[in-house]
N, C-alpha and C. Protein backbone atom coordinates (compact mmCIF):
# COMPACT_ATOMS: atom_id res chain seq x y z
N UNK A 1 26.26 -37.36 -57.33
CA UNK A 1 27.69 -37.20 -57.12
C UNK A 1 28.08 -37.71 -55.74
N UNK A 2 29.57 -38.34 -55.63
CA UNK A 2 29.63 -38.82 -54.26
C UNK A 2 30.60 -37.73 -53.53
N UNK A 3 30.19 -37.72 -52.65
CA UNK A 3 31.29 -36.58 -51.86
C UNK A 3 32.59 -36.97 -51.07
N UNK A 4 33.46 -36.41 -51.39
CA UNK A 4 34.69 -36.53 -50.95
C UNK A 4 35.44 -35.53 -50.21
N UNK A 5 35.96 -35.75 -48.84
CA UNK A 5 36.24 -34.38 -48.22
C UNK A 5 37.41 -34.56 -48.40
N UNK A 6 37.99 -33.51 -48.86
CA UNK A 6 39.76 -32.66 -48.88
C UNK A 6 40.18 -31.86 -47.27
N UNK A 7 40.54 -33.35 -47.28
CA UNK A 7 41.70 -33.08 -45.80
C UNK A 7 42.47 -32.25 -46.18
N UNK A 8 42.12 -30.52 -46.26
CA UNK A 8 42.69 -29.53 -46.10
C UNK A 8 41.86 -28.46 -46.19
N UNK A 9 42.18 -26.60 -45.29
CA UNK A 9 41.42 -25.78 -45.76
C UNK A 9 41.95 -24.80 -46.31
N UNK A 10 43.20 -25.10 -47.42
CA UNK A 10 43.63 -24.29 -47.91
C UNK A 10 43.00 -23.95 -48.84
N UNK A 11 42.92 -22.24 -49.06
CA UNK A 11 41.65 -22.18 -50.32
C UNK A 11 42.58 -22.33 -51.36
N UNK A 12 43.98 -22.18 -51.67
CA UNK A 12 44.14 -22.31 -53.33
C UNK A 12 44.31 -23.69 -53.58
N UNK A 13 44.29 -24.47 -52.71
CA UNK A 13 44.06 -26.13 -53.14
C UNK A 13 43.29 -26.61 -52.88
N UNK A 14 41.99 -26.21 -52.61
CA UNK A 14 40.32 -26.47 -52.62
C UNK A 14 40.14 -25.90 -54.01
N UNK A 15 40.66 -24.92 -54.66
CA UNK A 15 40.17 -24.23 -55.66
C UNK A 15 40.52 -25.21 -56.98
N UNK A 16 41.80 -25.68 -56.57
CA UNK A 16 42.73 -25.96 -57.74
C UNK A 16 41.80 -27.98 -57.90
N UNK A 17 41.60 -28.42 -56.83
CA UNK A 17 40.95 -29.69 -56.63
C UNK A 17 39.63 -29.52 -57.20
N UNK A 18 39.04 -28.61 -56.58
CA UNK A 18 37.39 -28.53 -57.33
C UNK A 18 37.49 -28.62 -59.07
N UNK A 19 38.47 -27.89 -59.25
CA UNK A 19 38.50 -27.63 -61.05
C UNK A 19 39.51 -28.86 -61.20
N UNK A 20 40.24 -29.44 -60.62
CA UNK A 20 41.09 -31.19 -61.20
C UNK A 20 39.74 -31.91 -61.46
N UNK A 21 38.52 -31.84 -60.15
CA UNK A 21 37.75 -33.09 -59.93
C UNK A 21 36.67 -32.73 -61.00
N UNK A 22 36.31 -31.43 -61.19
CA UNK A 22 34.95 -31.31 -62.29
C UNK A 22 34.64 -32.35 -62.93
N UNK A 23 35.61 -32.80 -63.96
CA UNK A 23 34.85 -33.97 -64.76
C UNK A 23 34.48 -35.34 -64.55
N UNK A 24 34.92 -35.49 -63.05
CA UNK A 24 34.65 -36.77 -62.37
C UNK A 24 33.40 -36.58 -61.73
N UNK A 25 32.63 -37.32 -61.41
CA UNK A 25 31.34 -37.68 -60.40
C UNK A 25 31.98 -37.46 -58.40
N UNK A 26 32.94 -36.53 -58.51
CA UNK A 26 32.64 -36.17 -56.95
C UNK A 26 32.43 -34.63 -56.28
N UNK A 27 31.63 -34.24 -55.93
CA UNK A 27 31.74 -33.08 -54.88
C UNK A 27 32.35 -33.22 -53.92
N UNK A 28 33.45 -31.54 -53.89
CA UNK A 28 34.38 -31.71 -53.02
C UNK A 28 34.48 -31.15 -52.11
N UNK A 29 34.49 -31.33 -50.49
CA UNK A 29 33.97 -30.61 -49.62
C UNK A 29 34.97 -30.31 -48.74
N UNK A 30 35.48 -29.00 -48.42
CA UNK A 30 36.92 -28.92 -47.35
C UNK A 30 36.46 -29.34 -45.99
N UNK A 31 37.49 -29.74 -45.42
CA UNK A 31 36.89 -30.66 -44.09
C UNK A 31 36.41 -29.48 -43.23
N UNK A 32 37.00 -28.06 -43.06
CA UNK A 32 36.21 -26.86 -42.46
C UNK A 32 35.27 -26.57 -42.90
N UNK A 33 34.67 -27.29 -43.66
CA UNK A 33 33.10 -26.93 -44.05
C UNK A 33 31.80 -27.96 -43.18
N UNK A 34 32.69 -28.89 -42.69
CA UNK A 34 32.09 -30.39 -42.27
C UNK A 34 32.26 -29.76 -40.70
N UNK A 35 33.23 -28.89 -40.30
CA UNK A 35 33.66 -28.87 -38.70
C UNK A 35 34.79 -29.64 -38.40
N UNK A 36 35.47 -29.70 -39.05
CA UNK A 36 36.58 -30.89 -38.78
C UNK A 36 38.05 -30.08 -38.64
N UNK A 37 38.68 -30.37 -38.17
CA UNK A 37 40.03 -29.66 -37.58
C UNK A 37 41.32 -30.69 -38.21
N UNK A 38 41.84 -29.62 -38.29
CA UNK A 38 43.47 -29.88 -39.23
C UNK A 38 43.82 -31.58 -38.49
N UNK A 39 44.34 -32.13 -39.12
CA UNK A 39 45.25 -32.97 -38.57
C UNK A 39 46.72 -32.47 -37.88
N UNK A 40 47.28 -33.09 -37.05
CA UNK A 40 48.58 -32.95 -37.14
C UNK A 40 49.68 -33.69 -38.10
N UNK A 41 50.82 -32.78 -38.39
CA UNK A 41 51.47 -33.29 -39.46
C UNK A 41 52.74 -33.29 -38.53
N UNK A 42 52.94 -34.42 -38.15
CA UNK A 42 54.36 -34.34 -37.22
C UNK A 42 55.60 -35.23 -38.55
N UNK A 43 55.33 -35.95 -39.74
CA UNK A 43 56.22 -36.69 -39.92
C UNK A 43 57.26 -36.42 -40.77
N UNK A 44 57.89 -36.96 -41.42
CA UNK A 44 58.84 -36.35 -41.97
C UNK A 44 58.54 -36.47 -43.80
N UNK A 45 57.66 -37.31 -43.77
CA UNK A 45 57.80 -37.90 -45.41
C UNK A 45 56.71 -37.19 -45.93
N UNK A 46 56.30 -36.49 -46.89
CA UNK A 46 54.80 -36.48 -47.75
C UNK A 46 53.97 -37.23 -47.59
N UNK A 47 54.24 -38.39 -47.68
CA UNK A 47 53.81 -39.64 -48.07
C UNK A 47 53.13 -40.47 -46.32
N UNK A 48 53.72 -39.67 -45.27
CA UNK A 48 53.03 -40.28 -44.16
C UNK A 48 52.57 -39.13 -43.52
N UNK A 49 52.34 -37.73 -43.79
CA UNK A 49 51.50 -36.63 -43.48
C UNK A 49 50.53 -37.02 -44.30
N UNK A 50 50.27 -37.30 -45.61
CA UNK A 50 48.84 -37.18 -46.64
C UNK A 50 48.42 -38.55 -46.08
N UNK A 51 48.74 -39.81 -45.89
CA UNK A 51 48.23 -40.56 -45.24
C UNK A 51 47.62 -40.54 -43.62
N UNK A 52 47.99 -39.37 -42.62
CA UNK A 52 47.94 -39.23 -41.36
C UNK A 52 46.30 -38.70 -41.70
N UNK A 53 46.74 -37.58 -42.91
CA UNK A 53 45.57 -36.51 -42.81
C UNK A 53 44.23 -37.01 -43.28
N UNK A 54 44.57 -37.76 -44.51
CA UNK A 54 43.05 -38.37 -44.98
C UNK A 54 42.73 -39.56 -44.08
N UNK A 55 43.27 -39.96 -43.16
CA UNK A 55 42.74 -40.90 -42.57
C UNK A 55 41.80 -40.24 -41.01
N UNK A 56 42.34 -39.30 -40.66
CA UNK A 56 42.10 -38.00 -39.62
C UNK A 56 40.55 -37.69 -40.15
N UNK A 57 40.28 -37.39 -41.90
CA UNK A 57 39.01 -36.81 -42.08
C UNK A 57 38.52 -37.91 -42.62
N UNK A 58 38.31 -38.92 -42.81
CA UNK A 58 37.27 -40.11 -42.73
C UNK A 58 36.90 -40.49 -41.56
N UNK A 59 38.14 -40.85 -40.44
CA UNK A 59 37.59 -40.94 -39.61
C UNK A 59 36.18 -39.76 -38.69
N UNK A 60 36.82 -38.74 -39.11
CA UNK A 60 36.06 -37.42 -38.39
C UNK A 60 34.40 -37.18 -38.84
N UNK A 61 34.69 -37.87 -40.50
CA UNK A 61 33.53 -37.22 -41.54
C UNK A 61 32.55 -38.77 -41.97
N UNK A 62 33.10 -40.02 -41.86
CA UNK A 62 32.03 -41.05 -42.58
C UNK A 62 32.55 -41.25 -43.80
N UNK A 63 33.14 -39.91 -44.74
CA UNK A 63 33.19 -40.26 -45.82
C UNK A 63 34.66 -40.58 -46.54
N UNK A 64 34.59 -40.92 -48.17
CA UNK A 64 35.97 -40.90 -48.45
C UNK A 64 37.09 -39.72 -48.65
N UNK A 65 37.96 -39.57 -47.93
CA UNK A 65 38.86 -38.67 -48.04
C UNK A 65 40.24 -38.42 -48.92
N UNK A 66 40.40 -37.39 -49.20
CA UNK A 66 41.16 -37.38 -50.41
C UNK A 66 42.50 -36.33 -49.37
N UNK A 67 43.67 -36.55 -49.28
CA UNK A 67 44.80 -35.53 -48.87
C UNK A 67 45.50 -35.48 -49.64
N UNK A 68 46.34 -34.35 -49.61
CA UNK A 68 47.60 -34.19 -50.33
C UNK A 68 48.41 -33.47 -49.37
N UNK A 69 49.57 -33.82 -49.49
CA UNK A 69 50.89 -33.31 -48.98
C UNK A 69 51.86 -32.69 -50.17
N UNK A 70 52.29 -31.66 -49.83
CA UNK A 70 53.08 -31.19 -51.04
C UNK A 70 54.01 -29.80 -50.62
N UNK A 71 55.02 -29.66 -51.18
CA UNK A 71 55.66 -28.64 -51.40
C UNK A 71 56.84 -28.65 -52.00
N UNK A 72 58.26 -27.92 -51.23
CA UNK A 72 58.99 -27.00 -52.46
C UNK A 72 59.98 -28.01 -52.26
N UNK A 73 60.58 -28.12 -52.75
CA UNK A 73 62.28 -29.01 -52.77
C UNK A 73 63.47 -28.50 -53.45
N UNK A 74 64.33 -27.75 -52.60
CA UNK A 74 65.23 -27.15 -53.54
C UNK A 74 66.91 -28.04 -53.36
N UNK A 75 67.01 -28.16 -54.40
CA UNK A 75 68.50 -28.83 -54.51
C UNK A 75 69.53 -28.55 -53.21
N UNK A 76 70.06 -27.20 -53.36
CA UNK A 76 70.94 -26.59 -53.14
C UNK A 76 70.77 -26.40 -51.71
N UNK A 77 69.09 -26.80 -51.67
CA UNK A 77 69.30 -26.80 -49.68
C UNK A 77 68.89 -27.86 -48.93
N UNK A 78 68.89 -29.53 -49.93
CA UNK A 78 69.25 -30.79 -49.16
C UNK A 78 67.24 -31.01 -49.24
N UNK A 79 66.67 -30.58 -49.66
CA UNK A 79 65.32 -30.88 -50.04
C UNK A 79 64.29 -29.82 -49.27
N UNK A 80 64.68 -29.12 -48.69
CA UNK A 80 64.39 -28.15 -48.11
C UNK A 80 63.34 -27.12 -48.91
N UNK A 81 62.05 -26.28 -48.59
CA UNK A 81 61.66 -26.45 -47.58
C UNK A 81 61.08 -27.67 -47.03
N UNK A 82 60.43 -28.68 -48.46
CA UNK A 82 60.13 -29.79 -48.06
C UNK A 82 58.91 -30.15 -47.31
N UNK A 83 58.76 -30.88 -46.14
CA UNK A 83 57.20 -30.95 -45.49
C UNK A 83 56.89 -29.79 -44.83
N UNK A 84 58.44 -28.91 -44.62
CA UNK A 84 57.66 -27.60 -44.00
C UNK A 84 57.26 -26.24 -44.90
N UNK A 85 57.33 -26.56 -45.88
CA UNK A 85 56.76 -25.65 -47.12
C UNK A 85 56.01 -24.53 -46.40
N UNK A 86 55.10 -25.14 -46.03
CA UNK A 86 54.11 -24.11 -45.51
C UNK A 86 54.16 -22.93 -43.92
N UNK A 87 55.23 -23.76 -43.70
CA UNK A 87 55.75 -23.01 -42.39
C UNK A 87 57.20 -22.77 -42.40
N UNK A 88 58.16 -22.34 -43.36
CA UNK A 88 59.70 -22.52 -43.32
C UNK A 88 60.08 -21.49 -42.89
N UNK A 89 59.35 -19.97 -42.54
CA UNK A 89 59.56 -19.25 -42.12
C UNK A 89 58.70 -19.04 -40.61
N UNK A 90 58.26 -20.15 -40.60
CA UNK A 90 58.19 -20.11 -38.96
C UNK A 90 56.41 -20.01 -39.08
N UNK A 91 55.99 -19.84 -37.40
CA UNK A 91 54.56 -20.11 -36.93
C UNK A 91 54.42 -19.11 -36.94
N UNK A 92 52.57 -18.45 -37.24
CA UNK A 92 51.94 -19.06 -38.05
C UNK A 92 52.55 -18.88 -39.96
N UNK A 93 52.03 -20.07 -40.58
CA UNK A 93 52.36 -20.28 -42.19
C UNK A 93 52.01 -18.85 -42.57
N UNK A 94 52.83 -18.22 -43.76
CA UNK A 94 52.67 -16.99 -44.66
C UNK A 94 53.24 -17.56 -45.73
N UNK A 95 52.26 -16.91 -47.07
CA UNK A 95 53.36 -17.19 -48.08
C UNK A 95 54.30 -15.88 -48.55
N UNK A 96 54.21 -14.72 -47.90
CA UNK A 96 55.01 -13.75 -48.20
C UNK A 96 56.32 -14.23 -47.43
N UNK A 97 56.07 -14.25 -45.88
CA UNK A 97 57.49 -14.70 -45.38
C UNK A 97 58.07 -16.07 -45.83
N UNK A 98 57.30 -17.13 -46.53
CA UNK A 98 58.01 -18.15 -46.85
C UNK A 98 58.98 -17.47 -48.03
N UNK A 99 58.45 -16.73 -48.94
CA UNK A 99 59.09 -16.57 -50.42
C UNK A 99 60.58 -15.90 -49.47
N UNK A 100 60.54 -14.83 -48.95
CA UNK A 100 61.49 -13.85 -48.18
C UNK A 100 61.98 -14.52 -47.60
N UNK A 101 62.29 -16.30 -46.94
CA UNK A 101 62.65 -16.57 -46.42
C UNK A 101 63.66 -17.48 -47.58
N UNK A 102 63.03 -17.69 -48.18
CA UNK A 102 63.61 -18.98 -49.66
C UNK A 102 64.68 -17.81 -50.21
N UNK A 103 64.65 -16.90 -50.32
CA UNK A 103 64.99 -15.74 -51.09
C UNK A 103 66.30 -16.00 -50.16
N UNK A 104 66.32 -15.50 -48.65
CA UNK A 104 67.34 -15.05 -47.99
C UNK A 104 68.10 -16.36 -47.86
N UNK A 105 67.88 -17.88 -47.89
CA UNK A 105 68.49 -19.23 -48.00
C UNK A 105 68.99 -18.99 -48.99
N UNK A 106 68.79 -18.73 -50.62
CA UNK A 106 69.12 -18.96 -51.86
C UNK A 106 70.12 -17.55 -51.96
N UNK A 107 70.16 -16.76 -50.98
CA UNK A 107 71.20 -15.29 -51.66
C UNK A 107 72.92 -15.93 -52.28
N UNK A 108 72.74 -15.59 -53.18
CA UNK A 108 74.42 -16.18 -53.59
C UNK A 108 74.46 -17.59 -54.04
N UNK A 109 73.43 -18.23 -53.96
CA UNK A 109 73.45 -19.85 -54.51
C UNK A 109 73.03 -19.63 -55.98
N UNK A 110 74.55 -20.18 -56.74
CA UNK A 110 73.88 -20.30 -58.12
C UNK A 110 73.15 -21.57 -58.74
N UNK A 111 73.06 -22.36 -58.20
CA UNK A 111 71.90 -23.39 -57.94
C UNK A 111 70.48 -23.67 -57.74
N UNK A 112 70.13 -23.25 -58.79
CA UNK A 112 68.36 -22.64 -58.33
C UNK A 112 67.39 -23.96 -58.80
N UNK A 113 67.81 -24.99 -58.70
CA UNK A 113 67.08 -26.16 -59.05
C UNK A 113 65.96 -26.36 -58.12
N UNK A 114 65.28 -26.51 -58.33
CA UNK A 114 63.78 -27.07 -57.34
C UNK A 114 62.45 -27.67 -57.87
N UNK A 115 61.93 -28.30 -57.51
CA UNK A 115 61.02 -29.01 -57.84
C UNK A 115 59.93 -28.63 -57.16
N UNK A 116 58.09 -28.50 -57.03
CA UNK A 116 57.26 -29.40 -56.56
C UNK A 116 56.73 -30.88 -56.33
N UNK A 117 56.54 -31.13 -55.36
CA UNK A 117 56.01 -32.29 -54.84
C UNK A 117 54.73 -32.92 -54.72
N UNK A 118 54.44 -33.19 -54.74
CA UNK A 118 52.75 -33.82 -54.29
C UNK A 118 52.29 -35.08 -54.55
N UNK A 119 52.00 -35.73 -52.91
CA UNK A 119 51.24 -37.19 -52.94
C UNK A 119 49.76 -36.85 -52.24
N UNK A 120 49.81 -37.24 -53.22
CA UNK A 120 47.74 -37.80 -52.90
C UNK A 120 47.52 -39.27 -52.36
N UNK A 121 46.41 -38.97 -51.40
CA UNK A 121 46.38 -40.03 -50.28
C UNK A 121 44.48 -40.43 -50.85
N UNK A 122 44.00 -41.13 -51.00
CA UNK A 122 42.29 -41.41 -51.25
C UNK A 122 42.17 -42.78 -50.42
N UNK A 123 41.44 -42.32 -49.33
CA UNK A 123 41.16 -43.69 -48.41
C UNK A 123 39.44 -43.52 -48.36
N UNK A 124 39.13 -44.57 -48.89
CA UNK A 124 37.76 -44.54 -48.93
C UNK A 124 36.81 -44.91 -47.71
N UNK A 125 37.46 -45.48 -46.41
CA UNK A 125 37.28 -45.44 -45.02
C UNK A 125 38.41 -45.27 -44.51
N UNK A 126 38.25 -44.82 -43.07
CA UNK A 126 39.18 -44.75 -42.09
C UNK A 126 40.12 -46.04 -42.05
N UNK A 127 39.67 -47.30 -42.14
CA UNK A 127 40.49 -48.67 -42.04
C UNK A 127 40.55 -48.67 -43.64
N UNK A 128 40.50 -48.17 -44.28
CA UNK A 128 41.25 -48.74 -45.84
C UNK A 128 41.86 -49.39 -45.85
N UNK A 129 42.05 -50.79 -46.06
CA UNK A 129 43.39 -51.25 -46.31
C UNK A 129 44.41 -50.89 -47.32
N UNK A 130 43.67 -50.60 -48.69
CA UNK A 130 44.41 -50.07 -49.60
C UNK A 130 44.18 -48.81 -50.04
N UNK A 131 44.74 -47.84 -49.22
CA UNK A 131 44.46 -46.65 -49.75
C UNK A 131 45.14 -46.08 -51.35
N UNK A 132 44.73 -45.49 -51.93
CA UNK A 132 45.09 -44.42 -53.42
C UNK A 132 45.81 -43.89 -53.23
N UNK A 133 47.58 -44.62 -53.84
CA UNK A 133 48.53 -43.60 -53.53
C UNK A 133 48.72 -42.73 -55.41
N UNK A 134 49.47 -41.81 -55.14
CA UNK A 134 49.81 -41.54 -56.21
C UNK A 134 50.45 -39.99 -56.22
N UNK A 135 51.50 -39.74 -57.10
CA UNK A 135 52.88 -38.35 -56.61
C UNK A 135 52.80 -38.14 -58.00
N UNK A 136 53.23 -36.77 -57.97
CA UNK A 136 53.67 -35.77 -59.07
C UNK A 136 54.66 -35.02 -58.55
N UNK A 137 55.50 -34.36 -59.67
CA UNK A 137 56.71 -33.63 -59.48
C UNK A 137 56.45 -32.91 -60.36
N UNK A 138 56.80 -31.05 -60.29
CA UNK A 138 56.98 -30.27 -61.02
C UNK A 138 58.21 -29.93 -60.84
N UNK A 139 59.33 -29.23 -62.24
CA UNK A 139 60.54 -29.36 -62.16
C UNK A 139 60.83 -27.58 -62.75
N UNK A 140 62.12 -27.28 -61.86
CA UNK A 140 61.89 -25.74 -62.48
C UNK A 140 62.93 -25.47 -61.47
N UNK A 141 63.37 -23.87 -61.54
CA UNK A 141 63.71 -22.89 -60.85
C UNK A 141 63.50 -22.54 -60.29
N UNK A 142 63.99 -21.77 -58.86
CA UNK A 142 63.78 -20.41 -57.83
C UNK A 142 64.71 -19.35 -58.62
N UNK A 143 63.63 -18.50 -58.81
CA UNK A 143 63.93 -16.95 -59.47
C UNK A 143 64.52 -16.01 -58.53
N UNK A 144 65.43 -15.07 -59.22
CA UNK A 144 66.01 -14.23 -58.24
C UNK A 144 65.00 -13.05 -57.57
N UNK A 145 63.42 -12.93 -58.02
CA UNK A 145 62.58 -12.21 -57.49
C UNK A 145 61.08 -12.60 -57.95
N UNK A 146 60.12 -12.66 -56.93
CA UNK A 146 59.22 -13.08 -57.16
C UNK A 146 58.16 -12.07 -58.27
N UNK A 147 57.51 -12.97 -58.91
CA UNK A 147 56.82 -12.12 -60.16
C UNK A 147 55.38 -12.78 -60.44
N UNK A 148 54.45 -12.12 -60.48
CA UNK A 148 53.16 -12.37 -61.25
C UNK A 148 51.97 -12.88 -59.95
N UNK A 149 50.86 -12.64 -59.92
CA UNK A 149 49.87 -12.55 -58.94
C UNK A 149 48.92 -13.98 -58.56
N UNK A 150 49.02 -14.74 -59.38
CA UNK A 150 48.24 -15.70 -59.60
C UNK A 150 48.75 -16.83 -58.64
N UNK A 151 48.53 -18.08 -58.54
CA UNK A 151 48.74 -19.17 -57.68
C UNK A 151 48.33 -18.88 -55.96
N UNK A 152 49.65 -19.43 -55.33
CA UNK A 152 50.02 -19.10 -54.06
C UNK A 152 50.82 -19.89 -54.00
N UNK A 153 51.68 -20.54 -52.35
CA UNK A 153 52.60 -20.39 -52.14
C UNK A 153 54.22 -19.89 -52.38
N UNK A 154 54.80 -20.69 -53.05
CA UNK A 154 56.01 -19.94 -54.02
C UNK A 154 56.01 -19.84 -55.63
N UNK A 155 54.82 -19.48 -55.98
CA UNK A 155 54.22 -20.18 -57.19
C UNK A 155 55.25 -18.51 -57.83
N UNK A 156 54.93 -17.45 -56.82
CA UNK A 156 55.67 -16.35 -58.05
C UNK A 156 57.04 -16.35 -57.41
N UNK A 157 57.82 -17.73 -56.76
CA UNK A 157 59.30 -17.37 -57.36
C UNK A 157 59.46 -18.71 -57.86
N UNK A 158 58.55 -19.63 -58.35
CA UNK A 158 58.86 -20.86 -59.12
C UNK A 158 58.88 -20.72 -60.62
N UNK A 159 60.10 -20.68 -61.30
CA UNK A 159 60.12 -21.28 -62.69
C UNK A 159 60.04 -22.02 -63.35
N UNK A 160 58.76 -23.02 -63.66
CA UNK A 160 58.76 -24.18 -64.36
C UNK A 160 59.62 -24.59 -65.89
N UNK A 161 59.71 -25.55 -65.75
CA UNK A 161 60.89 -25.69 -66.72
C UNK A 161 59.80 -25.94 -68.42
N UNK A 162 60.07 -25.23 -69.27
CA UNK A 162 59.02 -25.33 -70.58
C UNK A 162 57.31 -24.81 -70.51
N UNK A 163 58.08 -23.97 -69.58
CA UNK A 163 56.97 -22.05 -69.59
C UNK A 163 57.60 -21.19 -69.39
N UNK A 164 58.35 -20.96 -70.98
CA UNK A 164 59.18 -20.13 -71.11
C UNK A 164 59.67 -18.63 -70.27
N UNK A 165 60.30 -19.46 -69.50
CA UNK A 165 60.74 -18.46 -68.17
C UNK A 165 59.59 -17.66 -67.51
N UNK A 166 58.00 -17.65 -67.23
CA UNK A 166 57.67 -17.54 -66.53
C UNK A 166 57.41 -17.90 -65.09
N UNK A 167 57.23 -17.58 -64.23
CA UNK A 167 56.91 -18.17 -62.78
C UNK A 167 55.51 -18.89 -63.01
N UNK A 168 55.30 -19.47 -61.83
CA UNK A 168 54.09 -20.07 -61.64
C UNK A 168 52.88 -19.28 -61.39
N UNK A 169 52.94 -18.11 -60.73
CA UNK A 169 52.38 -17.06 -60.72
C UNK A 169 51.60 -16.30 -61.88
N UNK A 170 52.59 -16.61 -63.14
CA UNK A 170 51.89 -15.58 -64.09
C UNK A 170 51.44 -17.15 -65.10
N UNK A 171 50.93 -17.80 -64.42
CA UNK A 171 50.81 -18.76 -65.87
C UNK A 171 48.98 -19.21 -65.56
N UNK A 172 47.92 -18.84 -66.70
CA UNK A 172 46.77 -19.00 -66.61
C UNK A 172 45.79 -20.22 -65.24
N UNK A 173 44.79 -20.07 -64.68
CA UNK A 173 44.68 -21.21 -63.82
C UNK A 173 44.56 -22.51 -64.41
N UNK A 174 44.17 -22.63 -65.48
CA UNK A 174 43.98 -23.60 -66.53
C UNK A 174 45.18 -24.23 -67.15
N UNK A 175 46.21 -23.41 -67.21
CA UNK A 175 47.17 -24.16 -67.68
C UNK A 175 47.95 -24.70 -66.69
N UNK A 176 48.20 -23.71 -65.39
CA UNK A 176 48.44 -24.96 -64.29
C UNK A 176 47.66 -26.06 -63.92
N UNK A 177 46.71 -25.82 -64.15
CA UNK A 177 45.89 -27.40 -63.68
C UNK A 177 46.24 -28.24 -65.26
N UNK A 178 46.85 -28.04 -65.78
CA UNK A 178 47.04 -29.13 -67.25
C UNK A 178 48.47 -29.62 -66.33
N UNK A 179 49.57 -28.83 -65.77
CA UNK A 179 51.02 -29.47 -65.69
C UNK A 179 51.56 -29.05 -64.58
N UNK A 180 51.02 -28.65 -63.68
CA UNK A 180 51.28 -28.55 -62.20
C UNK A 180 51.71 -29.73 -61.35
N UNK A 181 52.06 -30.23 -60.35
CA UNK A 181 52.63 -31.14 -59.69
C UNK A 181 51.33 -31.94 -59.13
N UNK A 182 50.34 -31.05 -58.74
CA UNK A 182 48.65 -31.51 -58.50
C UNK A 182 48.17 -32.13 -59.42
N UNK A 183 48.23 -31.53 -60.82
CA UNK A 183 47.80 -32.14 -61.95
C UNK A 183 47.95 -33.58 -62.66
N UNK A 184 49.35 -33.80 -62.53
CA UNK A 184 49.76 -34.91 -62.53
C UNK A 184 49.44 -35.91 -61.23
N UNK A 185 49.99 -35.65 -60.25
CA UNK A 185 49.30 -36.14 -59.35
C UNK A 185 48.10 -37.09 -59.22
N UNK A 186 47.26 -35.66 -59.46
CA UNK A 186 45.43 -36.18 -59.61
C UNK A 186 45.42 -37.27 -60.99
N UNK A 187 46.14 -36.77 -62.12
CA UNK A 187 46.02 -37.76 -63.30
C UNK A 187 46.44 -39.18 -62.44
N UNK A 188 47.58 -39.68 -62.35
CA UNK A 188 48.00 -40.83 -61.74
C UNK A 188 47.09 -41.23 -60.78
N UNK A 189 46.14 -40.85 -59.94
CA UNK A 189 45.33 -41.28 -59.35
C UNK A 189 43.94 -41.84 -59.69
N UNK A 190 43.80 -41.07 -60.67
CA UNK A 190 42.85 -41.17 -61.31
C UNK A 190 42.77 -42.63 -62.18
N UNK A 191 44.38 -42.68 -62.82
CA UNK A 191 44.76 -43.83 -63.34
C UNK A 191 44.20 -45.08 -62.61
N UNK A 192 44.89 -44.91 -61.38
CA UNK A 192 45.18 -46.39 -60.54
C UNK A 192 43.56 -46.13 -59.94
N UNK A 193 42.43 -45.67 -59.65
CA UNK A 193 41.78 -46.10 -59.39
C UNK A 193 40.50 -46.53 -60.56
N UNK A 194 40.88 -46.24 -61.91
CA UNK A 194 40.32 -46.57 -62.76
C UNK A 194 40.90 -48.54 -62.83
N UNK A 195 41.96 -48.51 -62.32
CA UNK A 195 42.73 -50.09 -62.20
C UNK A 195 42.10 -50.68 -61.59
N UNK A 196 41.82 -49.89 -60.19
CA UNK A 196 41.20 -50.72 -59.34
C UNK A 196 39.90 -51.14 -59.05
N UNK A 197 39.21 -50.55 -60.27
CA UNK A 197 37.90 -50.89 -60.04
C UNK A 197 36.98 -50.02 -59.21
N UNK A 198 38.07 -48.84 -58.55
CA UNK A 198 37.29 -48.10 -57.73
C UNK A 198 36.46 -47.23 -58.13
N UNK A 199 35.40 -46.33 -57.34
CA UNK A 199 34.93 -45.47 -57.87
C UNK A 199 34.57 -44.50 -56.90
C-alpha cells in the first residue's frame, strides 16, 4: 500500500477518509502522526487553503499528500461560515460553540438554505505541477435545533436534502460516506486520477 498523509488532525475526517480510502491501495496517515504541524490557512477560498495545506505536508513528510478544505455555507448569511467553519465562533475551534453560534446568526431567518463544501487537494510532491483537484457539495438545511450524536461539526443542525428530514448527525456512518460532501468529493477524485493515469 502507498501512503498518503492527510494534511489534517481532525479525528472525524481521518475517520471518515480512512473508510472513503479502504478500497483503494493507500494507507492513510494524519500528518500528527508523522510530527508535522497544521499549516496556516490565511486565504479566503477552499480551494487555496487545501492547496496551501497539502503542499505544507509533502513538503514536511516526502510523501503524497491528500487535503481537504471544507465547510458550512449558508445562504441567508452571504456564504458564511464558509473557510471559517471551524472557528466562526471564535479561537480556539468548538463544535458546540460553532452550532450556538449558527443558531444565534440564523434566530428569525426563515431561510435555512445551506450547503457543505469540500475540495480535495492530492499533490503527489511538494512541486506538483498538476495537483488532484476535485469539490463536492452537500445541499440541505440549518434546523431550528440540533439533533442526533453521530458526525461532528454542524452535522446535528444540518438537514440534508432526501434524508427524510433527518440531520446529519442521526444518519448511519456508512450512509454518510455514500452522499456526504467528502464522499462525492473523494468519488470525483478518484475519477480524475483514474484519467490521469495516476496512482
Amino acid at each position: 500500500m502507498q501512503r498518503l498523509v492527510l494534511a489534517s488532525d481532525n479525528a472525524g475526517k481521518l475517520r471518515e477518509f480512512r473508510a472513503l480510502l479502504a478500497p483503494l491501495t493507500f494507507e492513510v496517515v494524519a500528518q500528527g502522526e508523522l510530527g508535522i504541524g497544521a499549516a496556516p490557512e490565511p486565504h479566503p477560498t477552499f480551494m487555496e487553503n487545501a492547496l496551501a495545506k497539502a503542499r505544507h505536508a509533502a513538503a514536511a513528510s516526502g510523501l503524497p499528500a491528500l487535503a481537504d478544505d471544507s465547510g458550512l455555507c449558508c445562504v441567508a448569511l452571504g456564504g458564511a461560515p464558509g473557510v471559517r467553519s471551524a472557528r466562526f465562533a471564535g479561537e480556539p475551534g468548538d463544535d458546540e460553540r460553532n452550532n450556538v453560534e449558527l443558531l444565534r446568526r440564523l434566530a428569525g431567518v426563515a431561510d435555512r438554505r445551506a450547503h457543505y463544501v469540500c475540495v480535495l487537494v492530492l499533490t503527489r510532491t511538494v512541486e506538483d505541477p498538476e495537483p488532484v483537484l476535485a469539490e463536492g457539495r452537500w445541499y440541505g438545511r440549518i434546523a431550528a435545533a440540533p439533533r442526533g450524536s453521530g458526525g461532528f461539526g454542524y452535522d446535528p443542525l444540518f438537514e440534508p436534502l432526501d434524508c427524510a428530514g433527518r440531520s446529519a448527525a442521526e444518519l448511519a456512518s456508512e450512509e454518510k460516506n455514500r452522499v456526504s460532501h467528502r464522499a462525492l468529493a473523494l468519488r470525483e477524485l478518484v475519477d480524475r486520477l483514474g484519467a490521469s493515469g495516476a496512482s
